[in-house]
Protein backbone atom coordinates (compact mmCIF):
# COMPACT_ATOMS: atom_id res chain seq x y z
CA UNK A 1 -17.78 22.67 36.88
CA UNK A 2 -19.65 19.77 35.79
CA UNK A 3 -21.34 21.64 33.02
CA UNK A 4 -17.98 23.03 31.55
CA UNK A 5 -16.17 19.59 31.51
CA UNK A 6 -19.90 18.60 29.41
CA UNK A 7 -19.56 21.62 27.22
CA UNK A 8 -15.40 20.09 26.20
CA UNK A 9 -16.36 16.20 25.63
CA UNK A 10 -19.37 16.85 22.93
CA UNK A 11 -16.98 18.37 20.23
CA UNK A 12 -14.12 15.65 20.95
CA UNK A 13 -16.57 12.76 20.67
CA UNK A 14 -16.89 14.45 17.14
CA UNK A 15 -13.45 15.41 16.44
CA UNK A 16 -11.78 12.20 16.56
CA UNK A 17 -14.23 9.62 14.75
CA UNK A 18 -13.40 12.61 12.06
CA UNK A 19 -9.77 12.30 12.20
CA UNK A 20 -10.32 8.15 11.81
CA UNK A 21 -12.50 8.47 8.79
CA UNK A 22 -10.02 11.10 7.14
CA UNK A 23 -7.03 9.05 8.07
CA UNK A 24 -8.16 5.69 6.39
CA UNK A 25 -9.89 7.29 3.14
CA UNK A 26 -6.90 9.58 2.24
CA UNK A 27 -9.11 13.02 2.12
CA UNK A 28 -6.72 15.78 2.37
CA UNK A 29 -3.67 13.60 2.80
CA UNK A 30 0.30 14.96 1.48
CA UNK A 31 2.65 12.24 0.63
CA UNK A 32 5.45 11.50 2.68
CA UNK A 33 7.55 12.67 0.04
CA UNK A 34 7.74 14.11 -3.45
CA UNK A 35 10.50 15.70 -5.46
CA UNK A 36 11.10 18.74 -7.42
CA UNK A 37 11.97 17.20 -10.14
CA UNK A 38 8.81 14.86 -10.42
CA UNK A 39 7.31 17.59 -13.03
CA UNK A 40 10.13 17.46 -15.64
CA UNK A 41 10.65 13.12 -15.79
CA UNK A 42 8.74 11.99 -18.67
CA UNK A 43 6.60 8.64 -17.13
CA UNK A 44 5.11 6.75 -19.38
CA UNK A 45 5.71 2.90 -18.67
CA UNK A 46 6.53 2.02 -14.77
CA UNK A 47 7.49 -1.28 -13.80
CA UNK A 48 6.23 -3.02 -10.14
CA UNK A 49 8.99 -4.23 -8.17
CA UNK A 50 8.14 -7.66 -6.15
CA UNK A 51 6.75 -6.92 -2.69
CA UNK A 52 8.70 -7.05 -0.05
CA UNK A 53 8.11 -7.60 3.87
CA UNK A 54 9.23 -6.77 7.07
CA UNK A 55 10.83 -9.29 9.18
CA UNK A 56 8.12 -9.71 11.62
CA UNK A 57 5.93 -9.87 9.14
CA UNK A 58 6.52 -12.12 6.21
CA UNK A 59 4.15 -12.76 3.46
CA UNK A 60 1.90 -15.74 4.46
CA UNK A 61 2.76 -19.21 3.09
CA UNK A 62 -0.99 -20.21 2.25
CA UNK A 63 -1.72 -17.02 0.67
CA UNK A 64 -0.73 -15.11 -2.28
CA UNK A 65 -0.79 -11.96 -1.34
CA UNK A 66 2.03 -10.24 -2.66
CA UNK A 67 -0.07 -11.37 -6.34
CA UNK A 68 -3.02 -9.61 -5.10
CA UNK A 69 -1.24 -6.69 -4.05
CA UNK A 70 0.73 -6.01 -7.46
CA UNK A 71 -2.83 -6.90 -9.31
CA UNK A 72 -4.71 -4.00 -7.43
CA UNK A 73 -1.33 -1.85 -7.82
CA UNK A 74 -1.26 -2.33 -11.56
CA UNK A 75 -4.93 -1.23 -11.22
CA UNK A 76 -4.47 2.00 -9.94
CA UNK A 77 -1.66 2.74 -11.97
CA UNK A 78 -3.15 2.08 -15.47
CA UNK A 79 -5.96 3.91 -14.12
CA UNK A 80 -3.58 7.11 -14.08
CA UNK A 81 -2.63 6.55 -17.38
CA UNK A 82 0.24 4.53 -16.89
CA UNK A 83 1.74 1.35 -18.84
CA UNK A 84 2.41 -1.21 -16.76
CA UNK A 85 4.88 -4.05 -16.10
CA UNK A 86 5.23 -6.31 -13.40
CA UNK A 87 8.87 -7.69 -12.53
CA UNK A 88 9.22 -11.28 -11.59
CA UNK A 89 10.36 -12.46 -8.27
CA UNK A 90 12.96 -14.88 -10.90
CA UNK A 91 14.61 -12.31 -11.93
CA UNK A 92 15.11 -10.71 -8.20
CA UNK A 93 14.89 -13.48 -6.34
CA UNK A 94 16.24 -11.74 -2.68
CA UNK A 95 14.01 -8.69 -2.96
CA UNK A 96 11.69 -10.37 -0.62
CA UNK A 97 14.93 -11.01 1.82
CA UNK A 98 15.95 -7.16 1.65
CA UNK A 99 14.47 -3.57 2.71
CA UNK A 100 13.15 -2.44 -0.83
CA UNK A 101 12.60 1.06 1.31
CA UNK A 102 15.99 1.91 2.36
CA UNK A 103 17.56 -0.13 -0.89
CA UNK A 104 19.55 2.86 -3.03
CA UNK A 105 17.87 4.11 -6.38
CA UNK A 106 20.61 2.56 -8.83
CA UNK A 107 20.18 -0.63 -7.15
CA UNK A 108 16.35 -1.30 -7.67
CA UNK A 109 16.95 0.89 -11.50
CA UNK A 110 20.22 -2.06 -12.40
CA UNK A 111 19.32 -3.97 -15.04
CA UNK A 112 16.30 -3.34 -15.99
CA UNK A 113 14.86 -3.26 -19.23
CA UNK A 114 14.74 -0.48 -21.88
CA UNK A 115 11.31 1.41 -22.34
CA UNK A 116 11.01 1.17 -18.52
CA UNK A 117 10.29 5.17 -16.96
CA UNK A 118 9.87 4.38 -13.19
CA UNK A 119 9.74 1.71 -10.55
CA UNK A 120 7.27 1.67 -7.93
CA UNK A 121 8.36 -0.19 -4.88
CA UNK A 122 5.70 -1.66 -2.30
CA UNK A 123 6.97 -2.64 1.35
CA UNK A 124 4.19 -4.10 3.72
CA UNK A 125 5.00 -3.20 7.16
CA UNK A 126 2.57 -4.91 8.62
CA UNK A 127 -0.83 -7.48 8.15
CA UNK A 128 -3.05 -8.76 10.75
CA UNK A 129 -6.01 -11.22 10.46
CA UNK A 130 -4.57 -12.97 7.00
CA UNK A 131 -2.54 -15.72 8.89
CA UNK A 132 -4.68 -19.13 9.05
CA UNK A 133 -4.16 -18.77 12.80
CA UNK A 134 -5.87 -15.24 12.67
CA UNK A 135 -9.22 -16.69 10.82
CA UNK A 136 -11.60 -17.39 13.33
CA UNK A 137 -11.88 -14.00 15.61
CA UNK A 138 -13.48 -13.97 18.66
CA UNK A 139 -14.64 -10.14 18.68
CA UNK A 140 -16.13 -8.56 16.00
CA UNK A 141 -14.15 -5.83 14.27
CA UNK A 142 -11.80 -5.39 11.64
CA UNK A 143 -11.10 -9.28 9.85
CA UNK A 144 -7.92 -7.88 8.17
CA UNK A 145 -5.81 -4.81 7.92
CA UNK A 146 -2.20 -4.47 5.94
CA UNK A 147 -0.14 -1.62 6.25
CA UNK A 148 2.51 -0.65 3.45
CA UNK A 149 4.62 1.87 2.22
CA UNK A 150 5.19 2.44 -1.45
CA UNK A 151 7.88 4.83 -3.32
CA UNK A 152 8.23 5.67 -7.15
CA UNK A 153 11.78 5.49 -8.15
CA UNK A 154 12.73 7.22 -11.60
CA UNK A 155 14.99 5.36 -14.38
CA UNK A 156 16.78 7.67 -16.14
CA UNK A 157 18.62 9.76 -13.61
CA UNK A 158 17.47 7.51 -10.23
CA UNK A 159 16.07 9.48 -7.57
CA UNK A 160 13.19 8.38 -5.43
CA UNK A 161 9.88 10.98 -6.85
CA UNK A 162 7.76 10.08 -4.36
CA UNK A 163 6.79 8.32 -1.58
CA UNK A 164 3.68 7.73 0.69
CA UNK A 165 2.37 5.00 3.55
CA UNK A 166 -1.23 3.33 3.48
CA UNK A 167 -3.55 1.44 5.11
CA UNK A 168 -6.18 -1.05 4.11
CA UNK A 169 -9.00 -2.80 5.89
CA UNK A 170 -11.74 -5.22 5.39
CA UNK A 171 -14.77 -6.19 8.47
CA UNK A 172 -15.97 -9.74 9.01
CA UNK A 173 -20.33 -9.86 8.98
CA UNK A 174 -19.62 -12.58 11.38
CA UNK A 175 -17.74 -14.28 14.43
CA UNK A 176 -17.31 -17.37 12.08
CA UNK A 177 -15.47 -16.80 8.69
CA UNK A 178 -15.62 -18.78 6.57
CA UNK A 179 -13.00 -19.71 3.93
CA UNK A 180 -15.45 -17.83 0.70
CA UNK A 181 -16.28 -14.29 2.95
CA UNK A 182 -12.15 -14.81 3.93
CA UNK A 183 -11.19 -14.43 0.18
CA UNK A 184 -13.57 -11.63 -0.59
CA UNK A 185 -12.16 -9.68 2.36
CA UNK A 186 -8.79 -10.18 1.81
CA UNK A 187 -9.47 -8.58 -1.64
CA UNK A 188 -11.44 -6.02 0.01
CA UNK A 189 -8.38 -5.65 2.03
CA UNK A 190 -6.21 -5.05 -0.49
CA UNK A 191 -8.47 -3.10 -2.68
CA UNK A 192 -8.54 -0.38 0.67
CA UNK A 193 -5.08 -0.84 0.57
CA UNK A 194 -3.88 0.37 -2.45
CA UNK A 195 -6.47 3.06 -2.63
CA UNK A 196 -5.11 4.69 0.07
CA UNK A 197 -1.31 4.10 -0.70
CA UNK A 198 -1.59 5.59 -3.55
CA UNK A 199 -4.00 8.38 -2.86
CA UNK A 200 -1.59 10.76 -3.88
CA UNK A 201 0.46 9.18 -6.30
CA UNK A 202 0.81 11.76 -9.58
CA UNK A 203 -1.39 11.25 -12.38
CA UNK A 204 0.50 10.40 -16.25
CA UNK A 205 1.06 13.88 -17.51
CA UNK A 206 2.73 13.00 -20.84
């Protein structure tokens, strides 16, 4: 008996640091959702809606993060080909107040300007280890992780094209961080982030 229950553990102690490498680097992922129709909208130029944040979770008052996140987004958009435009929180000043997620697609299409294809919407969910109360960990392990969910919202006819959740994490070297090795891993951070949110985002095809 003691042999069999030997013979099970070995291939789960594999198995599942597997599944955790697979889940945060996006290999073999399927987003959450994608429409039909995605193949037939001409995308050229997409414009980033202002982040938005969960209740629980609001964007932290010393930190710009919601700037970092739409830099690394516009990143990984150009890098499919895309134009980019990022739309100011001025000109929707209660997005940050609202659930960009369940929001309808003529609301987040109203009013935009012309030469604008798509919107892509970012919603964090969650963050832990960016609050200046979070800084100074007493384990080692993960300094920061932020969990969104992003959706790409076409213009023309609004319908939501696609949608998909990520995660993104940075590790403190140290027990102490300081305020430098914070900044480099909240970019880090966000960097994983957006990598794996938009894993499966479609690539420019016109």
């Amino acid at each position: 008996m003691k042999s069999h229950m030997t013979k099970v553990k070995f291939p789960l102690v594999v198995f599942i640091p597997m599944l955790f490498l697979l889940s945060c680097t996006g290999i073999g992922k399927t987003p959450q959702h994608l429409a039909a129709s995605l193949e037939t909208t001409p995308l050229k130029t997409l414009a980033i809606y202002p982040v938005s944040y969960t209740a629980r979770y609001a964007e932290p008052l010393d930190v710009r993060l919601s700037r970092i996140i739409l830099r690394a987004t516009e990143k990984q958009l150009q890098a499919r080909g895309y134009d980019t435009l990022i739309l100011s929180n001025e000109l929707l000043p209660a997005s940050d107040k609202v659930d960009t997620l369940a929001l309808e697609p003529t609301d987040i299409t109203a009013g935009l300007a012309e030469g604008v294809d798509g919107v892509v919407v970012i919603r964090v969910l969650s963050h832990f280890g960016i609050d200046i109360t979070e800084r100074t960990p007493d384990t080692p392990g993960p300094a920061i992780t932020i969990n969104a969910t992003a959706r790409l919202i076409s213009v023309q006819n609004p319908e939501e094209l696609w949608r998909d959740k990520g995660m993104g994490r940075s590790y403190s070297q140290s027990l102490f961080l300081r305020r430098t090795q914070f900044l480099v891993n909240l970019n880090e951070a966000v960097r994983s982030l957006t990598d794996n949110l938009f894993h499966t985002f479609p690539d420019r095809s016109n």
